[in-house]
N, C-alpha and C. Protein backbone atom coordinates (compact mmCIF):
# COMPACT_ATOMS: atom_id res chain seq x y z
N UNK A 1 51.27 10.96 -36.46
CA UNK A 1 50.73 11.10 -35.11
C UNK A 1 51.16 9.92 -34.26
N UNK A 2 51.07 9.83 -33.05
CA UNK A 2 51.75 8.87 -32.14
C UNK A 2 50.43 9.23 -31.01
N UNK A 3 49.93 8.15 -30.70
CA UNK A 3 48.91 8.20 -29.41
C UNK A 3 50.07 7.29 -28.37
N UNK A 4 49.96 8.09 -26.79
CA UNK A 4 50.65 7.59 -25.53
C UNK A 4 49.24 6.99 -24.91
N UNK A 5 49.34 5.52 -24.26
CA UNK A 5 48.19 5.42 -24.20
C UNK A 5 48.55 4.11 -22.26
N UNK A 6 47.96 3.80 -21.99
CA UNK A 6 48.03 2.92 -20.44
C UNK A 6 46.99 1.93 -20.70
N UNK A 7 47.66 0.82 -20.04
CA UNK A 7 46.50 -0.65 -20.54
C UNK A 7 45.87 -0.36 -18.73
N UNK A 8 44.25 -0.84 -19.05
CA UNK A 8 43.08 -1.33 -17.55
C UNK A 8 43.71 -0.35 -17.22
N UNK A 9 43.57 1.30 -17.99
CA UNK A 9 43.31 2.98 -17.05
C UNK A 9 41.92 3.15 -17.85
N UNK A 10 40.58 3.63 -17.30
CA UNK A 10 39.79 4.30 -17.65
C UNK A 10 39.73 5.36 -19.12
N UNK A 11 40.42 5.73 -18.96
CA UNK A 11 40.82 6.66 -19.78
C UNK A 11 41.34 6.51 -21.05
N UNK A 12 42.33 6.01 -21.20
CA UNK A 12 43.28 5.60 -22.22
C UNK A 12 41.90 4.07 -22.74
N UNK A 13 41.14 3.87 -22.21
CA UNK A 13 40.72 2.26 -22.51
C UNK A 13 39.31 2.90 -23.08
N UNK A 14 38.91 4.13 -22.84
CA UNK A 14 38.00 4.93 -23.63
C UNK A 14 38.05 5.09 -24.97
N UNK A 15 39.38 5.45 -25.00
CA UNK A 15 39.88 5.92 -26.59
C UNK A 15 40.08 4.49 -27.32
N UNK A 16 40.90 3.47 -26.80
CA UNK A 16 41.43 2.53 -27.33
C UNK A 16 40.10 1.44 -27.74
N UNK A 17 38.52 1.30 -27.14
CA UNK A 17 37.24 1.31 -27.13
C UNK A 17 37.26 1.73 -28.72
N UNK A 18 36.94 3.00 -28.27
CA UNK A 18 36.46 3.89 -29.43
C UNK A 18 37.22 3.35 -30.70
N UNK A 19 38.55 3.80 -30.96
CA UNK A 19 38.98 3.15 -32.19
C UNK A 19 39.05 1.47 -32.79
N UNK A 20 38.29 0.54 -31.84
CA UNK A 20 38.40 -0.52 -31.59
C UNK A 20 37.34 -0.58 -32.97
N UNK A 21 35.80 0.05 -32.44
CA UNK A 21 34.75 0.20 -32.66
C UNK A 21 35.20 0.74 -34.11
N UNK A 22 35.73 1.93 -34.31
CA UNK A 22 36.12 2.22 -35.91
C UNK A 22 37.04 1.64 -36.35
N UNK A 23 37.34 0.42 -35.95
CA UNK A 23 38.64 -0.50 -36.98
C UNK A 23 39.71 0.17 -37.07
N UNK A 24 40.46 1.20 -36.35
CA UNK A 24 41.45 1.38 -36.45
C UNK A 24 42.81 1.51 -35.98
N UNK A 25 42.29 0.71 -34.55
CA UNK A 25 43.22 0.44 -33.13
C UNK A 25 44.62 -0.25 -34.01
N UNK A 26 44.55 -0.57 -34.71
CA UNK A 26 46.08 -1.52 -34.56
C UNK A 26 46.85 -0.87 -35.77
N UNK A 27 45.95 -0.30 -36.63
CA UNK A 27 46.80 0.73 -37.72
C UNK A 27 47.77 1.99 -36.83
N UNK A 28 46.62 2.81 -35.99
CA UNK A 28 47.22 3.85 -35.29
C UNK A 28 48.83 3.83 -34.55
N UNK A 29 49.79 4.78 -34.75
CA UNK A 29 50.66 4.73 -33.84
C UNK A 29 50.69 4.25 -32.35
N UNK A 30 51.25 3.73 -31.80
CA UNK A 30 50.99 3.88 -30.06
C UNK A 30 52.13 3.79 -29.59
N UNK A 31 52.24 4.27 -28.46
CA UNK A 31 53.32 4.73 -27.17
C UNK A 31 52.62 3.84 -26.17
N UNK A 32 53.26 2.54 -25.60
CA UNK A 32 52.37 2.65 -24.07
C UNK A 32 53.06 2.89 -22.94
N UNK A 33 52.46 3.60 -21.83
CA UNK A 33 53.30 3.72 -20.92
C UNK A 33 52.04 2.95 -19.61
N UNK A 34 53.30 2.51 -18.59
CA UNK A 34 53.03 1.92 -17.20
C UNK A 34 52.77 2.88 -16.16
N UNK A 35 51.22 3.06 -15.77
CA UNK A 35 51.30 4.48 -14.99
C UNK A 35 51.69 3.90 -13.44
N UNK A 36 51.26 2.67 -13.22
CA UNK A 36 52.07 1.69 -11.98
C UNK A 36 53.48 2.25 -11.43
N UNK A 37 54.26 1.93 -12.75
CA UNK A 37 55.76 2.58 -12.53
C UNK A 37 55.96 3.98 -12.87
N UNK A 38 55.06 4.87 -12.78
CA UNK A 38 55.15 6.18 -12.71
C UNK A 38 55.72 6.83 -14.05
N UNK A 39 55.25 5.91 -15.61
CA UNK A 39 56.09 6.20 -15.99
C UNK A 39 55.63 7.36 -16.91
N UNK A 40 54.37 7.82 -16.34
CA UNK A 40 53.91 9.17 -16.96
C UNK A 40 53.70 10.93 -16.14
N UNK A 41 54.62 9.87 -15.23
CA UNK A 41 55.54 11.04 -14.40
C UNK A 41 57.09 11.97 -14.91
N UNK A 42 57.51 10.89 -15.75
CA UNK A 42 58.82 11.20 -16.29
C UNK A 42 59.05 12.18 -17.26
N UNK A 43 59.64 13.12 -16.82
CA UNK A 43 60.40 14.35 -17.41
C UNK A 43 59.92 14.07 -19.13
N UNK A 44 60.12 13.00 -19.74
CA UNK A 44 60.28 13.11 -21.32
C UNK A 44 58.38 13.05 -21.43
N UNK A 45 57.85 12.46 -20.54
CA UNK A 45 56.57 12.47 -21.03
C UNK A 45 55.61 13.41 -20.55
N UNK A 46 56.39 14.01 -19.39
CA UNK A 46 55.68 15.11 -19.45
C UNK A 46 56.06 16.75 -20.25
N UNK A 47 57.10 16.38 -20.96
CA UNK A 47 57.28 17.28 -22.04
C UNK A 47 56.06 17.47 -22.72
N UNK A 48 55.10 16.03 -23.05
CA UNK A 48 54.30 16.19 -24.28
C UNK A 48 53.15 16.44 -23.41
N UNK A 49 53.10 16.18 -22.30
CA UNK A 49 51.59 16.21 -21.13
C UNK A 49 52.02 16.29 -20.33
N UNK A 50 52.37 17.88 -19.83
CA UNK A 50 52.64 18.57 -18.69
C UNK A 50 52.04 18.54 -17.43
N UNK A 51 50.19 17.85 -17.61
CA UNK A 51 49.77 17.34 -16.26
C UNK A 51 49.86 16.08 -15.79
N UNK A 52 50.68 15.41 -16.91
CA UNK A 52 50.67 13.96 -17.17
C UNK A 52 49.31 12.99 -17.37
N UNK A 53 48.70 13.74 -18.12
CA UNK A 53 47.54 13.35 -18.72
C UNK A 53 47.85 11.78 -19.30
N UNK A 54 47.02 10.88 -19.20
CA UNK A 54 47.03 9.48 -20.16
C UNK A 54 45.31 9.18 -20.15
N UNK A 55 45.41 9.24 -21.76
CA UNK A 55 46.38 9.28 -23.01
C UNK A 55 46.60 10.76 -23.36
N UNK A 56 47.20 10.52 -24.24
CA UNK A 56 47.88 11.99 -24.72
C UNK A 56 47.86 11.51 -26.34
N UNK A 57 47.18 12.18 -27.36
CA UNK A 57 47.46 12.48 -28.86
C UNK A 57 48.56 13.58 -29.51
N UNK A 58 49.53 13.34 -29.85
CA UNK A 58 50.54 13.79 -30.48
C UNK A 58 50.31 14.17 -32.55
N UNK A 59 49.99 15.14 -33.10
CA UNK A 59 49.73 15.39 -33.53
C UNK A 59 51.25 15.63 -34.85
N UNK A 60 51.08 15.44 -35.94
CA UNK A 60 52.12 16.08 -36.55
C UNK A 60 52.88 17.24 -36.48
N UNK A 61 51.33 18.03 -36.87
CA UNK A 61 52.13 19.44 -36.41
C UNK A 61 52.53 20.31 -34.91
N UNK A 62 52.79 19.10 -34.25
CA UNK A 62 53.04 19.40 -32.77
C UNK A 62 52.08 19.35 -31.80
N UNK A 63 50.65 19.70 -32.45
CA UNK A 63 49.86 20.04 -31.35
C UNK A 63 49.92 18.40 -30.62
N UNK A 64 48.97 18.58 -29.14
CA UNK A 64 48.62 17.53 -28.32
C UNK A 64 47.75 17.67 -27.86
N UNK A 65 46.54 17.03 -27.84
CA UNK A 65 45.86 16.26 -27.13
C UNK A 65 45.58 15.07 -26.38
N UNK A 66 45.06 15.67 -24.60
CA UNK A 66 45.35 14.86 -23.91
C UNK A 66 43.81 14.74 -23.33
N UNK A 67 42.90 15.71 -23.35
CA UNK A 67 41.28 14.91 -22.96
C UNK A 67 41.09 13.01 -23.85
N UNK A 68 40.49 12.48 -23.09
CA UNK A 68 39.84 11.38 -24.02
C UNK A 68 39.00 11.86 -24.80
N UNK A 69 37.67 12.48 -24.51
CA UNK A 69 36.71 12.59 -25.36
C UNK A 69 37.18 13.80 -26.69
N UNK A 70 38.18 14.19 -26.20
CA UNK A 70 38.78 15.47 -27.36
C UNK A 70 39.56 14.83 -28.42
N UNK A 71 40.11 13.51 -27.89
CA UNK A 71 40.87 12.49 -28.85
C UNK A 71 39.99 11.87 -29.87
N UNK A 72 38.77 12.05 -29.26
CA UNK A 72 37.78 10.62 -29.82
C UNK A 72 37.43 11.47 -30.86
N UNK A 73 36.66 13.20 -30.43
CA UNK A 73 36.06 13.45 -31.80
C UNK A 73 37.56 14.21 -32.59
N UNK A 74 38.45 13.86 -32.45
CA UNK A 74 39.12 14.14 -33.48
C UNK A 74 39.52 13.01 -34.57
N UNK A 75 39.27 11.82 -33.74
CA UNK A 75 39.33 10.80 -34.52
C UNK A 75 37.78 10.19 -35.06
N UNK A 76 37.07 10.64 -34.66
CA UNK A 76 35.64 10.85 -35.53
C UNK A 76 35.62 11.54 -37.08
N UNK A 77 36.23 12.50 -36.79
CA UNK A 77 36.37 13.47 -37.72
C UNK A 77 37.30 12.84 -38.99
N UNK A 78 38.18 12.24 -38.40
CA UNK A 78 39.14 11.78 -39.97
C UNK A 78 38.58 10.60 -39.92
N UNK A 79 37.60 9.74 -39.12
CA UNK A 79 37.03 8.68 -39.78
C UNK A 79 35.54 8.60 -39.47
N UNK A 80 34.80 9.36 -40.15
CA UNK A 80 33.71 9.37 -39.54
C UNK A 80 33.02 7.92 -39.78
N UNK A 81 32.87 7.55 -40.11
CA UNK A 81 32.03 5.84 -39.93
C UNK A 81 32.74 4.39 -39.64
N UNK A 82 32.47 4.16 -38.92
CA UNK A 82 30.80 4.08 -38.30
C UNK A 82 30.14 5.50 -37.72
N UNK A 83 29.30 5.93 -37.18
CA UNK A 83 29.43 7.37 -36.71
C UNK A 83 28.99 7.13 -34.88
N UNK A 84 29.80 7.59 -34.24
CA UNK A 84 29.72 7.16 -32.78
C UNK A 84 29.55 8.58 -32.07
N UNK A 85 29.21 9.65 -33.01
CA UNK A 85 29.18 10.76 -31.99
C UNK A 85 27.89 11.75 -32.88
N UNK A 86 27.14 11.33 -33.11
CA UNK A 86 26.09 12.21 -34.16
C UNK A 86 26.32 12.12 -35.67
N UNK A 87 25.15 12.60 -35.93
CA UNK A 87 25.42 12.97 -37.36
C UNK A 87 24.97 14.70 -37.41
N UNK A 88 24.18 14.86 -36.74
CA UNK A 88 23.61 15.96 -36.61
C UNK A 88 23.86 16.87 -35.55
N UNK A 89 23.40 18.20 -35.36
CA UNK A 89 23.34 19.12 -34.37
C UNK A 89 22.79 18.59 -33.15
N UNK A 90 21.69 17.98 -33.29
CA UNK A 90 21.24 17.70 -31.92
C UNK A 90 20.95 16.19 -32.00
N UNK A 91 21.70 15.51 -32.55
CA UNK A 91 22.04 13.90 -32.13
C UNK A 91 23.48 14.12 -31.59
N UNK A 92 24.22 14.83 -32.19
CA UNK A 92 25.59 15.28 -31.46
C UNK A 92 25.60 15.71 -29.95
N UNK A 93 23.94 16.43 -29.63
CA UNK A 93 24.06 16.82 -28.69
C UNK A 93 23.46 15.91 -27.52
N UNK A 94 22.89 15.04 -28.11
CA UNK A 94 21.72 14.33 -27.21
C UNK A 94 23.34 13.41 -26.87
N UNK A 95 23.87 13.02 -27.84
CA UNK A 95 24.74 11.80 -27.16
C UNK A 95 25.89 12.69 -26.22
N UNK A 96 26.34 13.84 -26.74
CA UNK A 96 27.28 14.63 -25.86
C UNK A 96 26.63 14.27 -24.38
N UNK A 97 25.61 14.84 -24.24
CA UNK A 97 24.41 15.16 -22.78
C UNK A 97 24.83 13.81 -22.18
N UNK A 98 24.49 12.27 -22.85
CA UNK A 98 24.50 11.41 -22.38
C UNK A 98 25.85 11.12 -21.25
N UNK A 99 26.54 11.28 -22.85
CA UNK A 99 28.13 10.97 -22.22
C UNK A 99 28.59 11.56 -21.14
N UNK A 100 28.82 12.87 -21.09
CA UNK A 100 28.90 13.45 -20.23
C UNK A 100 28.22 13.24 -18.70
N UNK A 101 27.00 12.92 -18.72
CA UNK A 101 26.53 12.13 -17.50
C UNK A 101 27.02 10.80 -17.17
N UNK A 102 27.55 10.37 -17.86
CA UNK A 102 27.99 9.10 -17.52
C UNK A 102 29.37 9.19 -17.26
N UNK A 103 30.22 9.78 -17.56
CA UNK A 103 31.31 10.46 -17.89
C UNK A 103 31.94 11.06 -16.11
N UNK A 104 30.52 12.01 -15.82
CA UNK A 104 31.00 13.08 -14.49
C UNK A 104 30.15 12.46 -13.51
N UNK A 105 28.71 11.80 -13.45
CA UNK A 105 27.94 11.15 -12.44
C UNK A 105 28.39 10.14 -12.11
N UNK A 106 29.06 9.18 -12.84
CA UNK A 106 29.55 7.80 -12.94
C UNK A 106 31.02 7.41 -12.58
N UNK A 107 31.63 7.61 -13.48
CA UNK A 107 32.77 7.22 -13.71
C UNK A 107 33.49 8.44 -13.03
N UNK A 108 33.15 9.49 -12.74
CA UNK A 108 34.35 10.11 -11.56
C UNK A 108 34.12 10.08 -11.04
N UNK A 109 32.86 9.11 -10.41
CA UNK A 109 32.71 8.73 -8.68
C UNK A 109 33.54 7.24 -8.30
N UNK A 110 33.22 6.69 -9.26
CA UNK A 110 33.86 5.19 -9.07
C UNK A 110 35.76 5.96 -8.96
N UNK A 111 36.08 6.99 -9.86
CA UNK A 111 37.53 6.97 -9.65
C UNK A 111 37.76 7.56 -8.11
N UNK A 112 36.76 8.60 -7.99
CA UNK A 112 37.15 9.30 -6.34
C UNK A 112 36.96 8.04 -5.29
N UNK A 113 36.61 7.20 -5.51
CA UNK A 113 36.39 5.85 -4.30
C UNK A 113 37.58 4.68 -4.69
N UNK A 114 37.64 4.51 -5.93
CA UNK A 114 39.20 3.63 -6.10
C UNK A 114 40.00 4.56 -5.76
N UNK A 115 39.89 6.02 -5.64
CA UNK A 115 41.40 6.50 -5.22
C UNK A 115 41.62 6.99 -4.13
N UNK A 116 40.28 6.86 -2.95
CA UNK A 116 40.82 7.20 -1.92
C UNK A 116 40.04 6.20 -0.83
N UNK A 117 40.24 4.83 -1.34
CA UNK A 117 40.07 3.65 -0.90
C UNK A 117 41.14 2.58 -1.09
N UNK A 118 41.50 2.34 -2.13
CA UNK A 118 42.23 1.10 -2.65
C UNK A 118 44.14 1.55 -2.65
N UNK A 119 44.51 0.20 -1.82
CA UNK A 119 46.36 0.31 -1.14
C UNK A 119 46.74 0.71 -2.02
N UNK A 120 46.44 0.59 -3.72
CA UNK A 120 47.50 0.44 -4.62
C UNK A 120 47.71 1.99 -5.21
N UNK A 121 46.45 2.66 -4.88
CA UNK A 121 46.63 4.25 -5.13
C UNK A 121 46.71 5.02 -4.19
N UNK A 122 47.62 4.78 -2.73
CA UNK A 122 48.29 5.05 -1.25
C UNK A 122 49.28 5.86 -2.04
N UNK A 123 50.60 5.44 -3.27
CA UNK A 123 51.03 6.30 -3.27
C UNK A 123 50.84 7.94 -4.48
N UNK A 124 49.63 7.47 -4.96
CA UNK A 124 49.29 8.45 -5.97
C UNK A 124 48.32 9.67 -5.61
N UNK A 125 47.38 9.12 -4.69
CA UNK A 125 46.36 9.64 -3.88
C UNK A 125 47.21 10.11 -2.31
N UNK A 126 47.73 11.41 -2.51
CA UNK A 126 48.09 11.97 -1.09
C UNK A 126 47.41 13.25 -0.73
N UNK A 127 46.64 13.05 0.56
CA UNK A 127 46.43 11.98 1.65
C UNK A 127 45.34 11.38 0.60
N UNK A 128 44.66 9.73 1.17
CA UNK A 128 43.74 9.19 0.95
C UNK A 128 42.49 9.57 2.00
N UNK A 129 40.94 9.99 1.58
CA UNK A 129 39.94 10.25 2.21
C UNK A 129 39.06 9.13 1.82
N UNK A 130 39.09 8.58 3.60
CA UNK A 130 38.02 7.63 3.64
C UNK A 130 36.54 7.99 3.32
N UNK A 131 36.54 9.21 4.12
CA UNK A 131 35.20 10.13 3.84
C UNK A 131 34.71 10.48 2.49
N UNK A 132 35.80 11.08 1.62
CA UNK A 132 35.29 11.03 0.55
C UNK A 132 35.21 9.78 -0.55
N UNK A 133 35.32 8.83 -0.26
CA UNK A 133 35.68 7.46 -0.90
C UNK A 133 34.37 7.23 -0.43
N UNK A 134 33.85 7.37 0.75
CA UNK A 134 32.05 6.31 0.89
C UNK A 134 30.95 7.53 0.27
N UNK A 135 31.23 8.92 0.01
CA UNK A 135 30.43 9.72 -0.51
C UNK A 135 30.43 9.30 -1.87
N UNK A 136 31.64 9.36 -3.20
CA UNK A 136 31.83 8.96 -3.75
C UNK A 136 31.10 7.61 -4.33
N UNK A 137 31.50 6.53 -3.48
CA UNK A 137 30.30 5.41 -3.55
C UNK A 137 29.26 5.28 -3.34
N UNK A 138 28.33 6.39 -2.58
CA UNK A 138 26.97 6.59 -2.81
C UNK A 138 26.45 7.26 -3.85
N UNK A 139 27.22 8.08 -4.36
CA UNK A 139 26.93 8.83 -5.55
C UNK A 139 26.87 7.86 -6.78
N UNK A 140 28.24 7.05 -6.58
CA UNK A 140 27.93 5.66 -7.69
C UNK A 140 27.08 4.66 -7.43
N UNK A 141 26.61 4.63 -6.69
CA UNK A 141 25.30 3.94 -6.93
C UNK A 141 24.24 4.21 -7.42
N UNK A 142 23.35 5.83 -6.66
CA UNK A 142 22.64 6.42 -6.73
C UNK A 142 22.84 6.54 -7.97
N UNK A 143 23.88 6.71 -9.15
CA UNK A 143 23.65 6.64 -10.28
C UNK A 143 23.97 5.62 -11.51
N UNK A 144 23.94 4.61 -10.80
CA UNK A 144 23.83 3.55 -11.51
C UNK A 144 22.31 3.07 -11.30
N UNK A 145 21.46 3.20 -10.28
CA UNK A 145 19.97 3.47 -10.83
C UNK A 145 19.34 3.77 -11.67
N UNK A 146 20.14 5.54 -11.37
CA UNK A 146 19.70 6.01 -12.42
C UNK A 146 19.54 5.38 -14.09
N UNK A 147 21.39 5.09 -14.25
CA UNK A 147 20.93 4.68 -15.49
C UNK A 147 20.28 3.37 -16.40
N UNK A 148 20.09 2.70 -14.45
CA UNK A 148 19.37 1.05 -15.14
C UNK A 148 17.73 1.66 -15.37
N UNK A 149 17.47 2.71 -14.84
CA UNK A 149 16.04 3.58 -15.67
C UNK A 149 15.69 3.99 -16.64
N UNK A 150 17.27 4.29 -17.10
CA UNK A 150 17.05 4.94 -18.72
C UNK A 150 17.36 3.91 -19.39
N UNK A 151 17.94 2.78 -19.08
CA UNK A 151 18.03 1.63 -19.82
C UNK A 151 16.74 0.57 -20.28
N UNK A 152 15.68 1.16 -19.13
CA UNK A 152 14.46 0.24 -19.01
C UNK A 152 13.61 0.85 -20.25
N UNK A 153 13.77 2.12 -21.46
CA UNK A 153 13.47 2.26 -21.78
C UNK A 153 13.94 3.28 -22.89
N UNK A 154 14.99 2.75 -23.24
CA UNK A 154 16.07 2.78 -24.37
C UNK A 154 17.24 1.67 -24.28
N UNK A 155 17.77 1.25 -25.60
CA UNK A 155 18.28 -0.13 -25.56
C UNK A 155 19.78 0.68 -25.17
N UNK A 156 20.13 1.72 -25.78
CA UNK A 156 21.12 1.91 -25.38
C UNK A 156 21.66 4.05 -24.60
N UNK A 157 22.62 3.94 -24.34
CA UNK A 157 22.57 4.84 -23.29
C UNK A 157 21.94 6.60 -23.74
N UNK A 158 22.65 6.54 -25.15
CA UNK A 158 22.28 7.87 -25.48
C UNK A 158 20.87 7.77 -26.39
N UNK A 159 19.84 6.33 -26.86
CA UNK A 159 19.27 6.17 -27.80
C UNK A 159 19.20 5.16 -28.01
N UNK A 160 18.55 5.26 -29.45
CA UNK A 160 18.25 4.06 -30.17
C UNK A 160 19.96 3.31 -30.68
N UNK A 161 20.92 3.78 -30.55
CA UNK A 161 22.48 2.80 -31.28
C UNK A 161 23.16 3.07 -30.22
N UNK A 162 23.76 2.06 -30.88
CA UNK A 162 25.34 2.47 -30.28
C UNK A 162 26.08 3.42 -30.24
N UNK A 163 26.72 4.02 -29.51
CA UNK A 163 27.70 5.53 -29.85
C UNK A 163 28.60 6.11 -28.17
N UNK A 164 29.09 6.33 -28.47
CA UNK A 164 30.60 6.72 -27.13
C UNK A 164 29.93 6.58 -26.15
N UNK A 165 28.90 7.11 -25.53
CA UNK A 165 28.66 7.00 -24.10
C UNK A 165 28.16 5.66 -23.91
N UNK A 166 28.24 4.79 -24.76
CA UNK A 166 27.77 3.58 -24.59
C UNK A 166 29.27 2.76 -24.34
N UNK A 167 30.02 3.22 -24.70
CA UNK A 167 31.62 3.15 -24.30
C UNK A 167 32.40 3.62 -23.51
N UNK A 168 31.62 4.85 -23.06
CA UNK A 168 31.96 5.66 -21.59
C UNK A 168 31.96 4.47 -20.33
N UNK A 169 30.17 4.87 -20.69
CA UNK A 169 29.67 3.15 -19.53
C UNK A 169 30.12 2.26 -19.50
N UNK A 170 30.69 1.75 -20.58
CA UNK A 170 31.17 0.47 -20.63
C UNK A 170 32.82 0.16 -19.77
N UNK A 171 33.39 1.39 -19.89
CA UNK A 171 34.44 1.40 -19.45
C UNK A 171 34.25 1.50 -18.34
N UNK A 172 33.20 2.49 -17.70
CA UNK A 172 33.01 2.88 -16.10
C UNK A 172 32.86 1.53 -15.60
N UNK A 173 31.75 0.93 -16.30
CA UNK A 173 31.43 -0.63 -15.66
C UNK A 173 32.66 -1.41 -15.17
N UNK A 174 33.32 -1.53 -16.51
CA UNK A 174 34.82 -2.18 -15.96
C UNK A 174 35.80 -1.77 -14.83
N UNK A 175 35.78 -0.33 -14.69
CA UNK A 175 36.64 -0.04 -13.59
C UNK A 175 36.24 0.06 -12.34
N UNK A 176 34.68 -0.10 -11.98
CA UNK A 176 34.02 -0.31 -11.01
C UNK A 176 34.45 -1.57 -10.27
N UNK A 177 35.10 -2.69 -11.05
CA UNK A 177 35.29 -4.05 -10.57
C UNK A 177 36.47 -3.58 -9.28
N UNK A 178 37.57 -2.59 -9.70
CA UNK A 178 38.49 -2.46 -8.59
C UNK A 178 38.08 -2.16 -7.31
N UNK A 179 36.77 -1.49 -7.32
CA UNK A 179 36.60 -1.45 -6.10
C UNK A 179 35.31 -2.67 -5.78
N UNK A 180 35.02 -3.80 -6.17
CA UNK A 180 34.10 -5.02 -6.25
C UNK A 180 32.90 -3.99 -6.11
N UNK A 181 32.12 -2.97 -7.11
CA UNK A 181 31.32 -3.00 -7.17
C UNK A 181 31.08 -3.68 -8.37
N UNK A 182 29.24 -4.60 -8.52
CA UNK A 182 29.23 -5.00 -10.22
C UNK A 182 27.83 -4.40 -9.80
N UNK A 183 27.34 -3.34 -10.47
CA UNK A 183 25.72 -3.11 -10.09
C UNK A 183 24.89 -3.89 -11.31
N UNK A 184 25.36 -4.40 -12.03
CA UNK A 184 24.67 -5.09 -13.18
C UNK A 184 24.25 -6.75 -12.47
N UNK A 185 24.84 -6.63 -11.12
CA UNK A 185 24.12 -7.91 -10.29
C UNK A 185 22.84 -7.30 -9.59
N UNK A 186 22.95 -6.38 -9.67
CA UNK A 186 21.02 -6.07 -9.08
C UNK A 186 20.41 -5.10 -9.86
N UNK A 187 20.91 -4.64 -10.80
CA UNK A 187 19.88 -3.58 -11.54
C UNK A 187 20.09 -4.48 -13.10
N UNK A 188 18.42 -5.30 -13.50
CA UNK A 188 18.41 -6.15 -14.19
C UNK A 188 18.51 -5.23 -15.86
N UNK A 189 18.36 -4.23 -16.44
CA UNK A 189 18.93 -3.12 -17.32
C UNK A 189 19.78 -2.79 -17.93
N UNK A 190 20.90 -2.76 -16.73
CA UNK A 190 22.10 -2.36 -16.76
C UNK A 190 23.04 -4.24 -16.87
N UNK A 191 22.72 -4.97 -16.71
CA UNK A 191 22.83 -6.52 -17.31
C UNK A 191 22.55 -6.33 -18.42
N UNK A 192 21.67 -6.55 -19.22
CA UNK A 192 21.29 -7.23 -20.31
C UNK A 192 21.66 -6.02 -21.07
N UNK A 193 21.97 -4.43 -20.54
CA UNK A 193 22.80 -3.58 -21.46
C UNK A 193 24.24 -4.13 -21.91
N UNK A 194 24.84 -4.87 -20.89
CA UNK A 194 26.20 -5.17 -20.54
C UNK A 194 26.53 -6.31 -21.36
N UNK A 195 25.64 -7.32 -21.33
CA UNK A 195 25.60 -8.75 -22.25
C UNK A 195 25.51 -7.85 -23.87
N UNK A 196 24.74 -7.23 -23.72
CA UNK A 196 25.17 -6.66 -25.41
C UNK A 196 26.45 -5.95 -25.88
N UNK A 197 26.91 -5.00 -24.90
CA UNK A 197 27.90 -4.38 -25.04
C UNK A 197 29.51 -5.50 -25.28
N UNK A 198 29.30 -6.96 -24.37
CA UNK A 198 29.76 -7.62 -24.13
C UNK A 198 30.28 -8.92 -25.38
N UNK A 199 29.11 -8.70 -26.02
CA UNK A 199 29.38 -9.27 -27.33
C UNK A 199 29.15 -8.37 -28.67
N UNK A 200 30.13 -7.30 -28.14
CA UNK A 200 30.34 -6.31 -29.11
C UNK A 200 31.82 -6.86 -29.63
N UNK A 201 32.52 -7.13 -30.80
CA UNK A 201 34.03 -7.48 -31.03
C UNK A 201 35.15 -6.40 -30.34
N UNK A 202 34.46 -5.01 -30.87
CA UNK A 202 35.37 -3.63 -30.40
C UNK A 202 35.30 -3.96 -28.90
N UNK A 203 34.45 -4.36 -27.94
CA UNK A 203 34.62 -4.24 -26.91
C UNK A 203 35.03 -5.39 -25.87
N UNK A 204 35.35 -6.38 -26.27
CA UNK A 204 35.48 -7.54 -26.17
C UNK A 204 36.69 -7.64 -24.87
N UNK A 205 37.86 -6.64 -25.57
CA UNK A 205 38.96 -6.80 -24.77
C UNK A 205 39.66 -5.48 -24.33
């Protein structure tokens, strides 16, 4: 297998998280590509990810996968422990629920406002909407409340442990900086979630 993967992209830094967390980031194959220099625009890579998806999982027997979270539980699956996505039917599901809110409330609002706000995605984002860039950022706020609420009364996002959507967030948090939001400076929760996550080793870098 060969994972194509982009360094400080959301996405690709989900997966690379995740296997961090199961010890197996530096065993795994990797491809990296520069999405800066367009280079997951190019004819050979979009052979393997025709929407130019990053990351993209390359599989032996040809197949590919290019969701993050479709990468993750496949790499759950050939290593299940630590266990970051359930053990059960409905711990599988409670953390799915989580993630996924954090996932579509969160982190694709922070991307719709870095991408139709910030010079450096002028040429990726055509046209750029100012309008939808400050909707976008109200929505990321409004739910980063939210989850300094559920933080006030669970240590971590999906529960009692650690597990992916606690790596979802973690990533959202980080890519929030491009556009200088840090909401972990006023929602005191979502801090002291962050200081833990922060001196996690897998998550470190």
């Amino acid at each position: 297998m060969k994972l194509h993967y982009a360094v400080m992209a959301p996405n690709p830094d989900r997966v690379r998280f995740f296997l961090q967390e199961k010890g197996i980031w530096e065993q795994t194959p990797k491809s990296e590509l520069n999405i800066v220099k367009h280079e997951h625009r190019r004819p050979e890579y979009l052979a393997i990810s025709p929407l130019g998806h990053v990351p993209a999982l390359e599989l032996d027997d040809g197949t590919v996968l290019t969701e993050s979270r479709a990468i993750c539980t496949y790499f759950e699956a050939l290593n299940p422990e630590p266990n970051l996505m359930g053990v059960d039917g409905k711990e599988r599901a409670v953390i799915e629920m989580w993630d996924r809110r954090v996932e579509l409330t969160y982190m694709a609002q922070i991307g719709g406002w870095f991408r139709n706000s910030h010079p450096a995605m002028a040429e990726l984002e055509k046209p750029q909407s100012a309008e939808w860039a400050e909707i976008c950022q109200g929505r990321a706020r409004k739910h980063a409340a939210f989850l300094d609420q559920r933080l006030a009364v669970s240590p971590y996002v999906a529960g009692v442990r650690f597990t992916i959507a606690d790596i979802t967030l973690h990533v959202a948090m980080g890519f929030g900086r491009v556009v200088k939001f840090r909401p972990w400076d006023e929602h005191p929760n979502l801090a002291a979630w962050r200081e833990r996550m922060l001196a996690r080793p897998g998550l470190a870098s």
